[in-house]
Every structure is written in structure tokens, then in C-alpha cells.
Protein backbone atom coordinates (compact mmCIF):
# COMPACT_ATOMS: atom_id res chain seq x y z
CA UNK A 1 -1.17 -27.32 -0.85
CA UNK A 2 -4.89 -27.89 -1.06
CA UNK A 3 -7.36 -27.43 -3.58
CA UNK A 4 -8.91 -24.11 -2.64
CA UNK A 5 -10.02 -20.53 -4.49
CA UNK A 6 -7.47 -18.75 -2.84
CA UNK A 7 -8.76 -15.24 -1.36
CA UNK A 8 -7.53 -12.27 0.70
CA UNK A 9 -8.11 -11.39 3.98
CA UNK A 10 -10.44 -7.85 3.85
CA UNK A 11 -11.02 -7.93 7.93
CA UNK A 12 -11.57 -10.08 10.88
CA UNK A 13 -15.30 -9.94 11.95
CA UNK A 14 -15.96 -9.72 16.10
CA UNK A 15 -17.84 -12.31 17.67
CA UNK A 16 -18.15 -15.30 16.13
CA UNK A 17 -15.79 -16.48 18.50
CA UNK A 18 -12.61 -14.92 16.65
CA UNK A 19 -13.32 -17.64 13.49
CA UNK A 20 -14.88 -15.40 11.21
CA UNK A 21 -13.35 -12.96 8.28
CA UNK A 22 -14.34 -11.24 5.57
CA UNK A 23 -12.70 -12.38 2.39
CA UNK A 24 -12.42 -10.94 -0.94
CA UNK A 25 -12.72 -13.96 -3.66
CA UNK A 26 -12.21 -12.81 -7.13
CA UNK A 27 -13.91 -9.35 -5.99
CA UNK A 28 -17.08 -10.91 -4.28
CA UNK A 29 -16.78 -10.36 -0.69
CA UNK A 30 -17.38 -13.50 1.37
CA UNK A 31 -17.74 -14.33 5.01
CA UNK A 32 -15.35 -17.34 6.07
CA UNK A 33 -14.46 -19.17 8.99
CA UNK A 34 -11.17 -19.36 9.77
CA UNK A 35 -11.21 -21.50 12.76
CA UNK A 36 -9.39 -24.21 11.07
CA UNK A 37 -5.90 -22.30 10.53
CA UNK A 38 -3.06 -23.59 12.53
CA UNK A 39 -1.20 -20.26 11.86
CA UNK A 40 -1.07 -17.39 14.19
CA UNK A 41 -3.90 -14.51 14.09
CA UNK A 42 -4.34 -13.39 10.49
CA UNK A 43 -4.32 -9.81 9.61
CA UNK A 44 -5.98 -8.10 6.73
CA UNK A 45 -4.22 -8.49 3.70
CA UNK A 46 -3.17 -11.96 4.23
CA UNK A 47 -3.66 -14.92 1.46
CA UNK A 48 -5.93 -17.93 2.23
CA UNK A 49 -7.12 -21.18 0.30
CA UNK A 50 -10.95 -21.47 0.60
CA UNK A 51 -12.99 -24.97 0.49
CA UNK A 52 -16.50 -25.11 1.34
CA UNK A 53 -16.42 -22.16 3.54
CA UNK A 54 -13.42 -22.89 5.17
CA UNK A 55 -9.94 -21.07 5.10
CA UNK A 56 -7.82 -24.31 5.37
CA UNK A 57 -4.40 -22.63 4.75
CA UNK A 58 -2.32 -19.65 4.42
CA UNK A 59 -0.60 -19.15 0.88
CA UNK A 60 1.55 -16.10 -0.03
CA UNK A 61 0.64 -14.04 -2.96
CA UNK A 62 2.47 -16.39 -5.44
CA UNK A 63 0.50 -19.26 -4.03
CA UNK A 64 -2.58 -17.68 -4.72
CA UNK A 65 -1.86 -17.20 -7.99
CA UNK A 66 -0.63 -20.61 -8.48
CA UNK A 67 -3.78 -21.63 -7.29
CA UNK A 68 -6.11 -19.16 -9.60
CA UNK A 69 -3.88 -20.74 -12.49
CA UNK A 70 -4.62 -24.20 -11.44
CA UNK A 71 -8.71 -23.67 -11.17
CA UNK A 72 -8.77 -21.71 -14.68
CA UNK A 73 -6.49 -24.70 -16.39
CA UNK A 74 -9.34 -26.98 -15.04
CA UNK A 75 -12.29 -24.89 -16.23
CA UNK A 76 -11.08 -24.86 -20.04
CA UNK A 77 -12.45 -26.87 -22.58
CA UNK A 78 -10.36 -30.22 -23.26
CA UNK A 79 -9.53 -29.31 -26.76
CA UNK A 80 -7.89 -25.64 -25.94
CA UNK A 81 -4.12 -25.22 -25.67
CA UNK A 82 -2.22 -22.25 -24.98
CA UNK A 83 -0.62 -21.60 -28.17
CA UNK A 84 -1.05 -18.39 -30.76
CA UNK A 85 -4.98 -17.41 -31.68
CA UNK A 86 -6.45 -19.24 -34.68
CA UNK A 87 -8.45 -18.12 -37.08
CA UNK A 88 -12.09 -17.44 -36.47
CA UNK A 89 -14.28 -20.72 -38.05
CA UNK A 90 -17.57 -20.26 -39.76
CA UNK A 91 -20.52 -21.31 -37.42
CA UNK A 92 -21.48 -24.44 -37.38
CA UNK A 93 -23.42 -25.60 -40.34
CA UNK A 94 -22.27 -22.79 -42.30
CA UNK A 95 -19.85 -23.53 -45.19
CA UNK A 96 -16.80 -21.23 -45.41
CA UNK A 97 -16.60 -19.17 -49.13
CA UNK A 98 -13.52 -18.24 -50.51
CA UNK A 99 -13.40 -15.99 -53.70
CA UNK A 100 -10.31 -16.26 -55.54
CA UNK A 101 -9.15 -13.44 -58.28
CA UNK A 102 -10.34 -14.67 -62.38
């Protein structure tokens, strides 16, 4: 599998020599040659990984996902986990009160 933003097939365009489709990527429609696929004609509905313009392979559903999950694990912050919530923190520069009962 390649590094892509996985999106789904909306419709093939005419013209364009058969190598263009409309593609729905995270619910921004997107026009993207697909004369690079090795597979068969694609139909609408059908999963592809996207890079630089470029549909460069067909993924299921799950693979999509897999990908999604893979480009939001890169995009977070070093120093968040999955794990339970924490506690909101005071802003920075702010020094946290607590008033305990007398």
C-alpha cells in the first residue's frame, strides 16, 4: 500500500481521454486522474489512494480507513496518546488555585 488520502469514486468524467474522475476526499470533491490504475474500469463508488493528483491504487473500504487512520496518527502532536481524557490545565502562565475547606 502507498501513502495516499484515500477517496471515493463520485463519477468518471468524459473526455479527458477516459483518465479523469471525480473524487470525493473527506467531502471536498476533487478532479483526479486515474490513468495510472492497472485495475480494470472503475465505477462510482469504488475506493482509491490519492498522491499528488494521482489515483495510484484501488483499496477497499477497510483500506481506506486504514489509510485515514494512518494520516490522522501522523498529524497529532508528539506528546498525545490515546488513552482516557485528562484534566483540563490552566493556561499557560496562569497558576492553578485550589481552595481547600478551614
Amino acid at each position: 500500500m502507498c501513502l495516499g488520502i484515500p477517496g471515493r469514486v463520485v463519477e468518471l468524467l468524459e473526455g479527458y481521454g477516459g483518465q479523469l474522475a471525480l473524487v470525493d476526499v473527506a467531502g471536498v470533491q476533487r478532479k483526479i486522474n486515474i490513468g495510472l490504475l492497472d485495475e480494470g474500469p472503475l465505477e462510482p463508488g469504488a475506493w482509491v489512494l490519492i498522491h499528488m493528483g494521482f489515483a495510484l491504487e484501488c483499496v477497499d473500504a477497510r483500506g481506506a480507513e486504514q489509510a485515514m487512520d494512518g494520516l490522522e496518527l501522523m498529524g497529532r502532536p508528539a506528546d498525545t496518546a490515546p488513552g482516557p481524557p485528562q484534566p483540563p490545565q490552566p493556561p499557560e502562565g496562569e497558576q492553578h488555585v485550589t481552595h481547600e475547606p478551614a
